[in-house]
N, C-alpha and C. Protein backbone atom coordinates (compact mmCIF):
# COMPACT_ATOMS: atom_id res chain seq x y z
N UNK A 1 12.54 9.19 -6.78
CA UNK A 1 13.31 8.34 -5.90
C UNK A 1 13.53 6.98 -6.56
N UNK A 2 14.60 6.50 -6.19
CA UNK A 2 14.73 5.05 -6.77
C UNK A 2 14.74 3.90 -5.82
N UNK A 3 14.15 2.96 -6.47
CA UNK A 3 14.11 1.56 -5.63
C UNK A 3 14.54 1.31 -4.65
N UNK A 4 16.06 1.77 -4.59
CA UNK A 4 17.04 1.36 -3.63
C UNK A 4 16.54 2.33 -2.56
N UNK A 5 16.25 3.64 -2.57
CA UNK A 5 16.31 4.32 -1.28
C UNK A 5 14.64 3.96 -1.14
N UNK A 6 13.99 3.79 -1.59
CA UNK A 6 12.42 3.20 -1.04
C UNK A 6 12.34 1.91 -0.03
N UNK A 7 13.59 1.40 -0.59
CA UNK A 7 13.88 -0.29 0.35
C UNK A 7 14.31 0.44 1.22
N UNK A 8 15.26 1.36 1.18
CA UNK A 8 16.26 1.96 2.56
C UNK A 8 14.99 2.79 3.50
N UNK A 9 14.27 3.48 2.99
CA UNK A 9 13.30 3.77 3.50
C UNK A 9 12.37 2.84 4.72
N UNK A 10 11.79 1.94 3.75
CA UNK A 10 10.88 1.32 4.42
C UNK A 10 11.89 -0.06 5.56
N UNK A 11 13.29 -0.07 5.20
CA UNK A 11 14.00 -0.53 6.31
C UNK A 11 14.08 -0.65 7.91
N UNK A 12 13.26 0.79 7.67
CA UNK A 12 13.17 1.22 8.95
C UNK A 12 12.02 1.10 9.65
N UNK A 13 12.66 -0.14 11.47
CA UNK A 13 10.57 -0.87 11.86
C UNK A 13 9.68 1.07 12.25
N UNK A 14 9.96 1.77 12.60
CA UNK A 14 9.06 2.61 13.07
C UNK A 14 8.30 3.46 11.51
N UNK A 15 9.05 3.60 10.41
CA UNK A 15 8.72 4.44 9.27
C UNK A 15 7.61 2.93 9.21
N UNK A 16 8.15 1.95 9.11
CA UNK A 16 6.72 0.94 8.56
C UNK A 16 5.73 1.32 9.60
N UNK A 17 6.33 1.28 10.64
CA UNK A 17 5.07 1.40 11.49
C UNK A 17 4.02 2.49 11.52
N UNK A 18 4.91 3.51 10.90
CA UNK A 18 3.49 4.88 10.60
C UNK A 18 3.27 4.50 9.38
N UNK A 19 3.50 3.89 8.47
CA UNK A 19 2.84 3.56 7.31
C UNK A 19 1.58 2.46 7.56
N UNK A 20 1.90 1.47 8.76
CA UNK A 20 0.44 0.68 9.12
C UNK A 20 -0.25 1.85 9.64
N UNK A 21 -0.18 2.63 10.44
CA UNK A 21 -1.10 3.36 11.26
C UNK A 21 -1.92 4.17 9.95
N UNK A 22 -1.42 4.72 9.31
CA UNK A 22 -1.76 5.49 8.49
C UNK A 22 -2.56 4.82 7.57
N UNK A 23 -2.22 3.55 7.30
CA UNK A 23 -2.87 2.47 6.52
C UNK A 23 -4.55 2.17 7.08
N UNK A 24 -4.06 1.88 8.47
CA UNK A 24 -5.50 1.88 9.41
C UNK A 24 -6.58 2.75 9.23
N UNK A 25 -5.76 3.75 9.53
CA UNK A 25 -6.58 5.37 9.64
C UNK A 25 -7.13 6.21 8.22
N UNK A 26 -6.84 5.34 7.33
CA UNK A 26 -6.88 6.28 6.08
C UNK A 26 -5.54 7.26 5.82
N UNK A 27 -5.92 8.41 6.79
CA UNK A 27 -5.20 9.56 6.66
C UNK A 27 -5.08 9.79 8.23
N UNK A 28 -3.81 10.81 8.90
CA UNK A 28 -3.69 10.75 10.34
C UNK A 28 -3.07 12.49 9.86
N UNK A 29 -2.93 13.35 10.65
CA UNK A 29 -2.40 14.36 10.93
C UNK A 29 -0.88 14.06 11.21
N UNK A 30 0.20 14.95 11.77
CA UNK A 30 1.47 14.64 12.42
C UNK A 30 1.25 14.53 13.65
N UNK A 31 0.08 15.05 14.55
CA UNK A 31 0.10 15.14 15.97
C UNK A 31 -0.96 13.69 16.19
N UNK A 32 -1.67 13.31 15.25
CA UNK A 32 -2.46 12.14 15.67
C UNK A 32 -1.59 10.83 15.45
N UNK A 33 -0.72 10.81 14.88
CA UNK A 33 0.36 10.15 14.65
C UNK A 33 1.44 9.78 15.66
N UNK A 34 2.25 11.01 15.66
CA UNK A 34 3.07 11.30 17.09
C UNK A 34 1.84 10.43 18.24
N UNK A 35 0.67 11.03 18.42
CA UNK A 35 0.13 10.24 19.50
C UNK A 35 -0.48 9.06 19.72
N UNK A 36 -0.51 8.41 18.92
CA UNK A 36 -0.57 7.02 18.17
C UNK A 36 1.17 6.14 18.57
N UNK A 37 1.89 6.87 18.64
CA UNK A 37 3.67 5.95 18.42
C UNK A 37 4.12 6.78 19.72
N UNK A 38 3.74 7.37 20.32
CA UNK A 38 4.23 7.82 21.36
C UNK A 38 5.59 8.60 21.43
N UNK A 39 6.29 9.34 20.67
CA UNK A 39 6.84 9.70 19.68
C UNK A 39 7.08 11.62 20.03
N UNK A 40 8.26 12.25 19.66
CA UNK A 40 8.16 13.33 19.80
C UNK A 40 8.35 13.90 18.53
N UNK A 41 7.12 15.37 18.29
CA UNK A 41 7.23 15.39 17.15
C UNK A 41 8.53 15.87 16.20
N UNK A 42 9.70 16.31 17.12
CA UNK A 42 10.69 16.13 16.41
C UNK A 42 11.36 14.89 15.26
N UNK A 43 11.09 13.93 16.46
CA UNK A 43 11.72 12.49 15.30
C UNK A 43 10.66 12.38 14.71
N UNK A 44 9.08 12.54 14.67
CA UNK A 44 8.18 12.39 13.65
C UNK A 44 8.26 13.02 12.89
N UNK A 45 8.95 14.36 12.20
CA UNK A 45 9.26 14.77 11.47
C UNK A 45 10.20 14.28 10.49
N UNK A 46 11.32 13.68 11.04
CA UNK A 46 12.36 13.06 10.41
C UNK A 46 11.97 11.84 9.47
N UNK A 47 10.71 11.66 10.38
CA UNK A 47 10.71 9.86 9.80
C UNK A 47 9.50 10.37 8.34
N UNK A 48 9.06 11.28 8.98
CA UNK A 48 7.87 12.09 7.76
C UNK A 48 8.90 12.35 7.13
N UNK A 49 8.87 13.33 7.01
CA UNK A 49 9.92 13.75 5.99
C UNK A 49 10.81 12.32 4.68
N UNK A 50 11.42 11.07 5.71
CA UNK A 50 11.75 10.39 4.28
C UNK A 50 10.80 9.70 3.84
N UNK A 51 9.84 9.42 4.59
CA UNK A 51 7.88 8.82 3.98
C UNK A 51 8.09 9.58 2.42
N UNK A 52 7.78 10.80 2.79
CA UNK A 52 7.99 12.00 1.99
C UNK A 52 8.60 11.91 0.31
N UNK A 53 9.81 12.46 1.02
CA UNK A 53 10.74 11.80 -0.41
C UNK A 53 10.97 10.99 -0.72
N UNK A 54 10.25 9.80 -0.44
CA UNK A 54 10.74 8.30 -1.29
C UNK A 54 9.04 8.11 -2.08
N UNK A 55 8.34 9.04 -1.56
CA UNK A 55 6.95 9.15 -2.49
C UNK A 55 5.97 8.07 -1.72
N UNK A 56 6.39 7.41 -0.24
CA UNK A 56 5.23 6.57 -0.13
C UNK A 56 4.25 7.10 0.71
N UNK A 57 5.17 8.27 0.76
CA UNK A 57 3.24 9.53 1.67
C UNK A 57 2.67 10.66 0.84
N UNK A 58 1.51 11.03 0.84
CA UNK A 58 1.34 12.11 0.01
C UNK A 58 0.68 13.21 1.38
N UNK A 59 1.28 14.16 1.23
CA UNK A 59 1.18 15.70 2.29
C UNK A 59 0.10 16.34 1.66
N UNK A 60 -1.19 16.58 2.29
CA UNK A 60 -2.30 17.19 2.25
C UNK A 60 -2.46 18.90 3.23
N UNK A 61 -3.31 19.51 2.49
CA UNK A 61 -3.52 20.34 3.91
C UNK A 61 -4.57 20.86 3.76
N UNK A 62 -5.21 20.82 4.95
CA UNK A 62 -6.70 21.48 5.52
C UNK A 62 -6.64 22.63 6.14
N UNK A 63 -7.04 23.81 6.02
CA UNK A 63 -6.90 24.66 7.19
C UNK A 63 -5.27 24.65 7.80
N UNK A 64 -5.32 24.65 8.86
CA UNK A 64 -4.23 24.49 9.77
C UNK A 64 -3.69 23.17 10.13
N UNK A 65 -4.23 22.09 9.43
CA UNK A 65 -3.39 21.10 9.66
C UNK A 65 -3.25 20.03 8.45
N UNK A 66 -2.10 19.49 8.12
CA UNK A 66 -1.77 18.80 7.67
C UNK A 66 -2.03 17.34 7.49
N UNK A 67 -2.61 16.09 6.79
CA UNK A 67 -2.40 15.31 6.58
C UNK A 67 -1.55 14.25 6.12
N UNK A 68 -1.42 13.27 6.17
CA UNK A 68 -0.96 12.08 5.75
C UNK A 68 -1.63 11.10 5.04
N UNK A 69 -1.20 10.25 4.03
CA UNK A 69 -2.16 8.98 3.36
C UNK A 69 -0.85 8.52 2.53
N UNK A 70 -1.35 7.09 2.53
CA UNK A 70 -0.39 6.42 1.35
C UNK A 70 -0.37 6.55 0.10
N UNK A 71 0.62 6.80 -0.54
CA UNK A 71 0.71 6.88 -1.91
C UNK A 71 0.46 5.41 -2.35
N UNK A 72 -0.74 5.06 -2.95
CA UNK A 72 -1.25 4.10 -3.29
C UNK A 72 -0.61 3.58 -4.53
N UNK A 73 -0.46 4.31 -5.75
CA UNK A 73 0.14 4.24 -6.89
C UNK A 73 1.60 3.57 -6.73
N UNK A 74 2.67 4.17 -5.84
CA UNK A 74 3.75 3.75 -5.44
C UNK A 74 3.47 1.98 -4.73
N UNK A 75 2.99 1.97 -3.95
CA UNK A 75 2.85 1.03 -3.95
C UNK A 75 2.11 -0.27 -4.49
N UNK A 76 1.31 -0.07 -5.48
CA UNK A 76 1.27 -0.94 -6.96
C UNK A 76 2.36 -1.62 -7.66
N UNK A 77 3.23 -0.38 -7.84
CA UNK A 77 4.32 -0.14 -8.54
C UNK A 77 5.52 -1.60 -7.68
N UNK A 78 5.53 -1.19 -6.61
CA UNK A 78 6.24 -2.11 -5.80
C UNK A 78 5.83 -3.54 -5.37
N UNK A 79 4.72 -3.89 -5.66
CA UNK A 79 4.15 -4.87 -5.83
C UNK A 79 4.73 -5.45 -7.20
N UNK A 80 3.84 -4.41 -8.29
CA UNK A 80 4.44 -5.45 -9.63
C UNK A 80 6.10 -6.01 -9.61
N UNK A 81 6.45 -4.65 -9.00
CA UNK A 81 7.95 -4.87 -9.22
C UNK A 81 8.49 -6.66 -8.71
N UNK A 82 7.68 -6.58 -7.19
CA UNK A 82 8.01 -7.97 -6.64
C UNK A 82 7.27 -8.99 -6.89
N UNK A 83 6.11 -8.84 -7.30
CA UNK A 83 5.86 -9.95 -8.27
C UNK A 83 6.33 -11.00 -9.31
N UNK A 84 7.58 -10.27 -9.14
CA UNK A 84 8.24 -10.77 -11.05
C UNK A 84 8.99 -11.97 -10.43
N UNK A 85 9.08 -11.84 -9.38
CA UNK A 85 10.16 -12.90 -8.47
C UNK A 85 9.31 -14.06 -8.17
């Protein structure tokens, strides 16, 4: 993914906002999430999903359920980047 759609990404207040929760929590499931934002898991999918492909979530799985966590590395990366400024 490139810069530009990571900004377009994180543009969005509710995608930041599961990125704090998730930040909080370590790691959250999709349904501990959804119930955390009050949220149906349809649009939590959507908003997962571009977490996803812009690389600032990494998708785990346990058993039968799925995790969430921040891609930590990516966001290094986006730091140095804005640092330079």
């Amino acid at each position: 993914m490139s810069l530009g759609s990571t900004f377009k990404t994180l543009s969005d207040p509710q995608r930041r906002e599961i990125l704090m929760l998730i930040k909080k929590n370590y790691r959250m499931s999709a349904g501990e999430i959804a119930d955390a934002m009050h949220v149906s898991p349809q649009k939590l999918s959507y908003h997962l999903k571009l977490l996803k492909e812009s690389d600032l979530l990494i998708e785990s799985k346990e058993k039968n359920f799925v995790y969430y966590e921040l891609n930590a590395s990516l966001f290094d990366e986006l730091i140095l980047w804005l640092k330079q400024f």
